[in-house]
Protein backbone atom coordinates (compact mmCIF):
# COMPACT_ATOMS: atom_id res chain seq x y z
CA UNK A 1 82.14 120.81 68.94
CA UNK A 2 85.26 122.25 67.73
CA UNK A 3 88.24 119.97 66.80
CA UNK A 4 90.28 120.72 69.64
CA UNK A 5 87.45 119.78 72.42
CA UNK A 6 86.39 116.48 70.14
CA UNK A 7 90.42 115.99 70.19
CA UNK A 8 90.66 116.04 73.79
CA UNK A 9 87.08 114.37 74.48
CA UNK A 10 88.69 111.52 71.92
CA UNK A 11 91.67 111.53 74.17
CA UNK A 12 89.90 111.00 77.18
CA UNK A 13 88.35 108.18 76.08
CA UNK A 14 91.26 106.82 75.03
CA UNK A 15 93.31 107.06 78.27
CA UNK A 16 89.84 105.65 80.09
CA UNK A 17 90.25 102.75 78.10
CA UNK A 18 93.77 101.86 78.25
CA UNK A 19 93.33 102.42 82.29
CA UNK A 20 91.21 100.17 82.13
CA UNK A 21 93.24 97.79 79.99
CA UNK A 22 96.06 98.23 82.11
CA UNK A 23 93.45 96.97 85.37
CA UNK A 24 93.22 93.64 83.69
CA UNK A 25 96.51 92.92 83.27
CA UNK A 26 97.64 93.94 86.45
CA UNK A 27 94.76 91.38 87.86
CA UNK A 28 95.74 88.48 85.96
CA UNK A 29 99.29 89.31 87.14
CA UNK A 30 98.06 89.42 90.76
CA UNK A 31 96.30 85.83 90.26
CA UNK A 32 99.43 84.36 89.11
CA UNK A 33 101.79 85.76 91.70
CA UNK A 34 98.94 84.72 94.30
CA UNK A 35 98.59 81.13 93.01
CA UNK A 36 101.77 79.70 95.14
CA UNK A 37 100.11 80.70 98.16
CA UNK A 38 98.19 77.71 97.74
CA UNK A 39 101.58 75.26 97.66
CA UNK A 40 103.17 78.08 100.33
CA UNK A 41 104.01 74.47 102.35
CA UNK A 42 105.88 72.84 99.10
CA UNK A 43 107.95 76.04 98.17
CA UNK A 44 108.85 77.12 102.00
CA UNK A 45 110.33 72.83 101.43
CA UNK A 46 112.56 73.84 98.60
CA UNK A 47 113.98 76.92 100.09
CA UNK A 48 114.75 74.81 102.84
CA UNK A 49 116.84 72.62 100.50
CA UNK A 50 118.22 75.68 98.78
CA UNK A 51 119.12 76.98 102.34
CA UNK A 52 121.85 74.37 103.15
CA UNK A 53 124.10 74.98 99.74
CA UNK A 54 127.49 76.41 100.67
CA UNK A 55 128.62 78.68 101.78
CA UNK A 56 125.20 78.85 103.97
CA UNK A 57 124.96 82.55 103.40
CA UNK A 58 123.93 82.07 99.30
CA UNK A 59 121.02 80.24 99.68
CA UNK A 60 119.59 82.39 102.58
CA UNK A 61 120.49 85.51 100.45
CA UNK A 62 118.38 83.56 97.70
CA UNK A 63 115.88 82.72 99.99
CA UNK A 64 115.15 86.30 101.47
CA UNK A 65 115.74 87.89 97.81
CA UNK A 66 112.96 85.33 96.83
CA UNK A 67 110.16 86.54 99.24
CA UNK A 68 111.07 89.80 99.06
CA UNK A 69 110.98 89.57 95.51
CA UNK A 70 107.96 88.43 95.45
CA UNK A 71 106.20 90.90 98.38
CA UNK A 72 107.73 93.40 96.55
CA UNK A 73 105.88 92.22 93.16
CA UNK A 74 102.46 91.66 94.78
CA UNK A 75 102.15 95.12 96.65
CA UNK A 76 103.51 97.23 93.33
CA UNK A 77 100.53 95.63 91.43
CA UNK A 78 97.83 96.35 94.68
CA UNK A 79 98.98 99.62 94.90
CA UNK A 80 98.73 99.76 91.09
CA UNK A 81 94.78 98.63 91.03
CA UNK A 82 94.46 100.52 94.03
CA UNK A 83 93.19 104.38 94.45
CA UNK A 84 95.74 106.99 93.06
CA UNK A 85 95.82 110.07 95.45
CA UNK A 86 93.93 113.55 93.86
CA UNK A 87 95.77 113.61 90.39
CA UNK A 88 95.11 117.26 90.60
CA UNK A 89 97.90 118.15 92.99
CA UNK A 90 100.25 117.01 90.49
CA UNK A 91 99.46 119.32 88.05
CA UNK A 92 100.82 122.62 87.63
CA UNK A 93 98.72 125.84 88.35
CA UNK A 94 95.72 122.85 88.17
CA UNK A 95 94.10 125.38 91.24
CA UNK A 96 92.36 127.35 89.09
CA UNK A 97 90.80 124.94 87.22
CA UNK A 98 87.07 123.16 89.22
CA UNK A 99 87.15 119.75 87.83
CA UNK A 100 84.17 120.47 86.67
CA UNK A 101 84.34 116.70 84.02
CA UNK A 102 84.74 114.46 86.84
CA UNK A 103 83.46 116.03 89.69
CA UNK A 104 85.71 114.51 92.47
CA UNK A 105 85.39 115.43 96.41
CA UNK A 106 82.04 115.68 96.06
CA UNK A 107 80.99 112.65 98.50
CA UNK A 108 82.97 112.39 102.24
CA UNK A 109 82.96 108.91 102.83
CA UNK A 110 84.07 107.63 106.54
CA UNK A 111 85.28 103.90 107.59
CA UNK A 112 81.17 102.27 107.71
CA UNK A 113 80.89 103.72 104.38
CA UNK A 114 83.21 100.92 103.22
CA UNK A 115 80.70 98.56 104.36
CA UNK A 116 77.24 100.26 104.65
CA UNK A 117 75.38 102.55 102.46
CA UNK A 118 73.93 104.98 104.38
CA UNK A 119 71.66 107.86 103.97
CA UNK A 120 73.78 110.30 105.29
CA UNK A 121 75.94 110.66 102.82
CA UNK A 122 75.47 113.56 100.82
CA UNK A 123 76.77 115.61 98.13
CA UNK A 124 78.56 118.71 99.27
CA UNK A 125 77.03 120.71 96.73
CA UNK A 126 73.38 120.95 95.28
CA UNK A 127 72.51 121.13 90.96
CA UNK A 128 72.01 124.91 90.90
CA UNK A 129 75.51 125.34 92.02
CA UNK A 130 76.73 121.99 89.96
CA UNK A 131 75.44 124.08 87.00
CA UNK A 132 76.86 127.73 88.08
CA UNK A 133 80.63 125.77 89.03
CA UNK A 134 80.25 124.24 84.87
CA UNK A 135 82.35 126.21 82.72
CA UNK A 136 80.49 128.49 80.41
CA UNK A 137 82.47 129.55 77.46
CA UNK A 138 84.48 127.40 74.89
CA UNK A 139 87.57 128.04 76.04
CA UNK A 140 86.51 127.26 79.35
CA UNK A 141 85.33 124.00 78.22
CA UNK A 142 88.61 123.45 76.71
CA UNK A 143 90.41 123.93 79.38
CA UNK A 144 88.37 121.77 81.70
CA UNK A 145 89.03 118.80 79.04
CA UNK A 146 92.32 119.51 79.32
CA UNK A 147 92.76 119.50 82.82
CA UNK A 148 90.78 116.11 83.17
CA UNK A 149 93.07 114.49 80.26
CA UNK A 150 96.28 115.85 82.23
CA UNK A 151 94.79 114.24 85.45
CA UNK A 152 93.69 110.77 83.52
CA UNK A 153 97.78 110.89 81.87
CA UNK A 154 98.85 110.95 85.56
CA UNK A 155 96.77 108.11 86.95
CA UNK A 156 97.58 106.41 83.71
CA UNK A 157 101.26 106.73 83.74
CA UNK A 158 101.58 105.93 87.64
CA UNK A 159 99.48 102.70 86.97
CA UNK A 160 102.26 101.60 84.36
CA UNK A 161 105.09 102.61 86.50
CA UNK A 162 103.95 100.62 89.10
CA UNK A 163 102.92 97.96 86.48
CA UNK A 164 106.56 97.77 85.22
CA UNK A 165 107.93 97.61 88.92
CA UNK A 166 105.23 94.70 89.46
CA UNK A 167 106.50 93.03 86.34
CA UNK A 168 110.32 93.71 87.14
CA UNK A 169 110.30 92.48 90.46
CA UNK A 170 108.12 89.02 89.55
CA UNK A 171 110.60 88.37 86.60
CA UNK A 172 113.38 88.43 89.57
CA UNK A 173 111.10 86.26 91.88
CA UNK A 174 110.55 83.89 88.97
CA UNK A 175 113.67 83.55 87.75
CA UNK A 176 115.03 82.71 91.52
CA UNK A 177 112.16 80.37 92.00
CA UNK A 178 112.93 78.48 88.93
CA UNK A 179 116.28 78.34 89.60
CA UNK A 180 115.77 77.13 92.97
CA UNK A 181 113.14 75.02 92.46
CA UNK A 182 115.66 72.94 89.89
CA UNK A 183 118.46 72.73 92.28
CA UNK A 184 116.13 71.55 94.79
CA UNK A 185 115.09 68.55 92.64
CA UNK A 186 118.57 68.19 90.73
CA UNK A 187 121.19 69.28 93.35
């Protein structure tokens, strides 16, 4: 290997890795903005307190800015652990390139397949033509490293964006909640 395909093989791994990293935090963030749900009862109580400070209007604002804070918060961070749409299509000219590294699209998977496996399911192509559609020449190579690293950037940068929202939005919800939750008890 060359040092530009052991560069972007390195770099690959890389990215992998801190998608991966990213995964965990964004599912111990999930676990601590889902704990409440379990005292739903006991916080709905001190928004009910916080809901008769005047003028009336504040503490429903605070209220509603609460939950929505906190939807808000808990759907950025599914949507960040969830499936990222084909990175591909967000890469420029990326339609001459196979994606021949990760080999996506290869499987159709229907609504049982989320619960069954079943024999049906088939690749859509066979190894002789797996082995024709891999790129033969170094540049080739090259290029198909590159291609996978620009995909793995995209899936890794949309992951922290939506990390960052998660986070943004919880500090809101948490700040509220605190604050609410002490006027409920001192006010």
């Amino acid at each position: 290997m060359d040092n530009k395909t052991a560069f972007l093989a390195g770099s690959i791994l890389d990215t992998q890795t801190t998608i991966r990293a990213i995964d965990v935090k964004i599912g111990a963030l999930l676990v601590g903005l889902l704990a409440p749900f379990a005292a739903f009862g006991r916080v709905w109580g001190h928004f009910m307190h916080v809901c008769q400070v005047e003028p009336i209007s504040l503490g429903i604002g605070l209220s509603v800015t609460f939950f929505l804070t906190w939807i808000c918060s808990v759907v950025a961070l599914v949507r960040a652990l969830s499936a990222i749409d084909n990175p591909a299509r967000h890469i420029v000219n990326s339609g001459k390139y196979k994606g021949s590294f990760y080999g996506g699209g290869l499987y159709v998977f229907g609504f049982l397949d989320a619960f069954l496996n079943r024999p049906m399911i088939k690749a859509s192509t066979d190894i002789p033509t797996m082995v024709a559609n891999a790129p033969d020449t170094k540049d080739q190579i090259i290029e198909e490293l590159a291609f996978e690293q620009l995909k793995l950037i995209y899936i890794r940068d949309m992951k922290l964006f939506r990390l960052q929202t998660g986070i943004n939005f919880a500090t809101i919800w948490l700040g509220i909640g605190i604050a609410s939750f002490l006027y409920s008890k001192l006010g």
